[in-house]
N, C-alpha and C. Protein backbone atom coordinates (compact mmCIF):
# COMPACT_ATOMS: atom_id res chain seq x y z
N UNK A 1 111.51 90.11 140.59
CA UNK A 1 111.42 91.51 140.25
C UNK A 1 112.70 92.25 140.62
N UNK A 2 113.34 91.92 141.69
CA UNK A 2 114.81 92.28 142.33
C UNK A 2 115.82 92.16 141.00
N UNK A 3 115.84 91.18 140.49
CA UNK A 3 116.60 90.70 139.43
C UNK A 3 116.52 91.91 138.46
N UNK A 4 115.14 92.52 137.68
CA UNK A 4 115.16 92.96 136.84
C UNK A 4 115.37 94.27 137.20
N UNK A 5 115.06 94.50 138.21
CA UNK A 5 115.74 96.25 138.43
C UNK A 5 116.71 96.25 138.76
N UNK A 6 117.65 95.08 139.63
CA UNK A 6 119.39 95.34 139.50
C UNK A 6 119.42 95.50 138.15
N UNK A 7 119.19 94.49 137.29
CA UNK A 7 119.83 94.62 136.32
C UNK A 7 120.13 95.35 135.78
N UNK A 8 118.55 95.97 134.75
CA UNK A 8 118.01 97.50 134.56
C UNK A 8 118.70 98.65 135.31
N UNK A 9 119.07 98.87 136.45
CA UNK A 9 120.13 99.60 136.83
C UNK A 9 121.44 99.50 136.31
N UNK A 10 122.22 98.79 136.42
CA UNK A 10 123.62 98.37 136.48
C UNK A 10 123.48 98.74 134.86
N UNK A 11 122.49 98.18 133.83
CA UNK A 11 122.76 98.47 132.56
C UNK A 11 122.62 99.74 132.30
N UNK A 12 122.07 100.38 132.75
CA UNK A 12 122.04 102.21 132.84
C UNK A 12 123.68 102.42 132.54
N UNK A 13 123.45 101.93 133.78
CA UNK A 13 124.88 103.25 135.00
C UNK A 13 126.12 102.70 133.87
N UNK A 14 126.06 101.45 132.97
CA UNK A 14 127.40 101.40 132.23
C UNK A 14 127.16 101.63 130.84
N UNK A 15 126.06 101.71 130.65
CA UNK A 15 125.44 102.54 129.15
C UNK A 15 126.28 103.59 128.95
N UNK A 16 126.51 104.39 130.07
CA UNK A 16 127.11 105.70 129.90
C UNK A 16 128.13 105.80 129.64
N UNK A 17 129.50 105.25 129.96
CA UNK A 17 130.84 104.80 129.96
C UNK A 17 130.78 104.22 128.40
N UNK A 18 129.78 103.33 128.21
CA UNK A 18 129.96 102.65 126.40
C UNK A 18 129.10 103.73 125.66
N UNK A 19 128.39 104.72 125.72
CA UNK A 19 128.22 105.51 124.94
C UNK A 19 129.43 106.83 124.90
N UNK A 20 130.18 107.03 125.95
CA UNK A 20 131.36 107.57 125.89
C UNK A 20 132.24 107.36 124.82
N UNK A 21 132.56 105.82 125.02
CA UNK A 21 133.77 105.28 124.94
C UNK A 21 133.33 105.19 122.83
N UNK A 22 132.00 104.90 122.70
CA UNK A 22 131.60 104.81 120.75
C UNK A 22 131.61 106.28 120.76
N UNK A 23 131.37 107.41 121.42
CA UNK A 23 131.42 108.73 120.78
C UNK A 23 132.84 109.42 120.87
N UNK A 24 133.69 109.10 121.48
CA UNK A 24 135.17 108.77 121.21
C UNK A 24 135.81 108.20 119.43
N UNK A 25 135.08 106.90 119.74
CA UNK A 25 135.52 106.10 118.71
C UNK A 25 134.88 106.55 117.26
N UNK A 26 133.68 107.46 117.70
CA UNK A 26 133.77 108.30 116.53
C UNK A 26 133.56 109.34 115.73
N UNK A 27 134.69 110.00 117.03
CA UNK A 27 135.27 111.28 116.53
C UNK A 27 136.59 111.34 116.25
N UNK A 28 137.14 110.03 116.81
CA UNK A 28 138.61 109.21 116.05
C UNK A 28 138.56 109.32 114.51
N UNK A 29 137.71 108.56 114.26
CA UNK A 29 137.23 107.97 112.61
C UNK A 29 136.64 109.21 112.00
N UNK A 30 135.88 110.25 112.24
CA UNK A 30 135.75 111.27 111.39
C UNK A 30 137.02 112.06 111.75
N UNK A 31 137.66 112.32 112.38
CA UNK A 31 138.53 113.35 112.25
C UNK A 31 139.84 112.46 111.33
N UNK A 32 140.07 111.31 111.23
CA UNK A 32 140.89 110.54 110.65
C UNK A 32 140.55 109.51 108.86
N UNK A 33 139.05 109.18 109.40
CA UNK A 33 139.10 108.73 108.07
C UNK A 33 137.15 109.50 107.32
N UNK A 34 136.67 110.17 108.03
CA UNK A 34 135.48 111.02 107.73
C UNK A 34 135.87 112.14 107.37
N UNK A 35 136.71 112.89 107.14
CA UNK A 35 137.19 114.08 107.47
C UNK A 35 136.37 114.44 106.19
N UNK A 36 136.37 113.84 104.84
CA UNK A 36 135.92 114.86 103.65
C UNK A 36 134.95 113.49 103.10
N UNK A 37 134.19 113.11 104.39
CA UNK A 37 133.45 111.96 103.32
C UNK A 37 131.84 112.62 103.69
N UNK A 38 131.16 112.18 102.87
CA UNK A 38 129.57 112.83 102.72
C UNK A 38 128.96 112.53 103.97
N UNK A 39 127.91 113.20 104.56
CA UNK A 39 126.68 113.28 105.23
C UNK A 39 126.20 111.90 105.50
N UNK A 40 125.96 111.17 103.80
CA UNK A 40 125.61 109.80 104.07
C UNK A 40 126.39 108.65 104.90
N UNK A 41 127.29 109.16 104.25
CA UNK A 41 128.98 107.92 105.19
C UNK A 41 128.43 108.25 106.99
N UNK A 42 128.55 109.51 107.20
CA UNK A 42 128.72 109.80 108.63
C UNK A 42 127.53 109.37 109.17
N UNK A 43 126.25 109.37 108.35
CA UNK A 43 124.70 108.87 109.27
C UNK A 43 124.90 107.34 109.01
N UNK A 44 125.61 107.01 108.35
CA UNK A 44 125.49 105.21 108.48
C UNK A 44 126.40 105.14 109.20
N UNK A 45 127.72 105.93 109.28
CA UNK A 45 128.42 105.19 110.38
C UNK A 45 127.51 105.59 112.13
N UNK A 46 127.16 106.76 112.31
CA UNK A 46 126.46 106.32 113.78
C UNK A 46 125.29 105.72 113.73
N UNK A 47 124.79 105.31 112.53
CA UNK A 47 123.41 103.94 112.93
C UNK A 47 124.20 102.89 113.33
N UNK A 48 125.32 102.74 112.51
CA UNK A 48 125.78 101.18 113.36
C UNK A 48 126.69 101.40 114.78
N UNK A 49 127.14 102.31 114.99
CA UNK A 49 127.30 102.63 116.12
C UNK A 49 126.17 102.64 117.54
N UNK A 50 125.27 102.97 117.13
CA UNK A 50 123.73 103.19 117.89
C UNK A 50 123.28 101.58 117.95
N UNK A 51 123.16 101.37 116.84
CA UNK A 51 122.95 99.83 117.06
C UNK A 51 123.38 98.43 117.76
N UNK A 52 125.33 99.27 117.56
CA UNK A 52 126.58 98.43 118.69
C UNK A 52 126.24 98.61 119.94
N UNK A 53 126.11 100.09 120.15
CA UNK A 53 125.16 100.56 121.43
C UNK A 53 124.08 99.64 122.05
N UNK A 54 123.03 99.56 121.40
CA UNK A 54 122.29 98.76 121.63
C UNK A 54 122.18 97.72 122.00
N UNK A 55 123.42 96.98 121.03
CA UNK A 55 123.85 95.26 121.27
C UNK A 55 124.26 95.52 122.80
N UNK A 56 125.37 96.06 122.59
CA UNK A 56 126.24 96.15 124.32
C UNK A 56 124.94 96.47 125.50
N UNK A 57 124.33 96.94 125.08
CA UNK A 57 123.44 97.28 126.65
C UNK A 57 122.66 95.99 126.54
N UNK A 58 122.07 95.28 125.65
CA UNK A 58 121.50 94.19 126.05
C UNK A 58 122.21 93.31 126.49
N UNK A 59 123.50 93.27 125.85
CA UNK A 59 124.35 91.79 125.94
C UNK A 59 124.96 92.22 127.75
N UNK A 60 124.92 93.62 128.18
CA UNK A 60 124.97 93.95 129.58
C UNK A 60 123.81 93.63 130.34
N UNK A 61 122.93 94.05 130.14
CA UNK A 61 121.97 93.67 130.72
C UNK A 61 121.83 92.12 130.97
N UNK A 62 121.40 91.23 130.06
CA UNK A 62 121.86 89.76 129.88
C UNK A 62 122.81 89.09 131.22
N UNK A 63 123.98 89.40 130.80
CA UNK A 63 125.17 89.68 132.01
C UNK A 63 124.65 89.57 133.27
N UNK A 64 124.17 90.77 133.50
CA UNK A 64 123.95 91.05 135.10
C UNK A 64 122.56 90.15 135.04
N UNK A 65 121.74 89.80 134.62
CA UNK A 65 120.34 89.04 134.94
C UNK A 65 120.89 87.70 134.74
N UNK A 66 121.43 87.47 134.15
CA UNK A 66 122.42 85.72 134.17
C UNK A 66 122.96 85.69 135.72
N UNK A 67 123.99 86.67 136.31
CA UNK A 67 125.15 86.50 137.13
C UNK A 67 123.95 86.68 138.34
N UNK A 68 122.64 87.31 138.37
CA UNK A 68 121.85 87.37 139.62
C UNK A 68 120.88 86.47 140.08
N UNK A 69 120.62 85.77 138.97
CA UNK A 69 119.56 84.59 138.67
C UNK A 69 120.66 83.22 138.83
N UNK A 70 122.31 83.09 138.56
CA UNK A 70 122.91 82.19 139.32
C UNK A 70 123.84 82.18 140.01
N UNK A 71 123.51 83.32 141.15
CA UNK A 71 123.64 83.71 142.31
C UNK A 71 123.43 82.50 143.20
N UNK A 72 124.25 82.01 144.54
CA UNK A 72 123.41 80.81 145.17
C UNK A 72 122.65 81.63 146.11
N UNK A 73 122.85 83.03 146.83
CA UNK A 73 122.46 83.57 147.91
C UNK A 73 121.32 84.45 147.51
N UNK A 74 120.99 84.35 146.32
CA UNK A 74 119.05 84.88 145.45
C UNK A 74 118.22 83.98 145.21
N UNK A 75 118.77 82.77 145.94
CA UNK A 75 117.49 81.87 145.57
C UNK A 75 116.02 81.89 146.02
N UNK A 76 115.55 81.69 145.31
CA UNK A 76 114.00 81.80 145.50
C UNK A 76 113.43 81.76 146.73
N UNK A 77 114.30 80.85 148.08
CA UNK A 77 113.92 80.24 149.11
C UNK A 77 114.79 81.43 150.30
N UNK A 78 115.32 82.04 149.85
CA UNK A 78 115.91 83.55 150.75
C UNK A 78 115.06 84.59 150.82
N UNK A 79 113.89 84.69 150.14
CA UNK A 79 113.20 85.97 149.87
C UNK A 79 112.25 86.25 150.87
């Protein structure tokens, strides 16, 4: 259970920094290549953005529950 709430934490706390860093990336791209493109362009480009979002917090999450689960000093027999 230790495992899944580090994790679940740590994927929070850097959610925020990668939802920064895509709402950056796109206000780059509308102010550069959105500037006069339709409503539709701009809601498909942040679904796949939301979705990259998504990937990254799992593939973070993943990460930290991999690196705590082969941990040698979390073994089952420390608890």
């Amino acid at each position: 259970m230790a495992a899944l709430s580090y994790s679940f934490c740590l994927t929070i706390l850097h959610s925020f920094w990668q939802a920064g860093a895509l709402l950056l990336c796109y206000n780059f791209f509308e102010k550069t290549f959105l500037k006069n493109g339709q409503p539709l362009q701009k809601r498909n480009f942040l679904l796949l953005l939301v979705s990259f979002q998504f990937a990254l917090s799992f593939t973070t999450f993943y990460y930290y529950l991999n690196q705590y689960m082969n941990d040698g000093t979390n073994s089952a027999a420390g608890f």
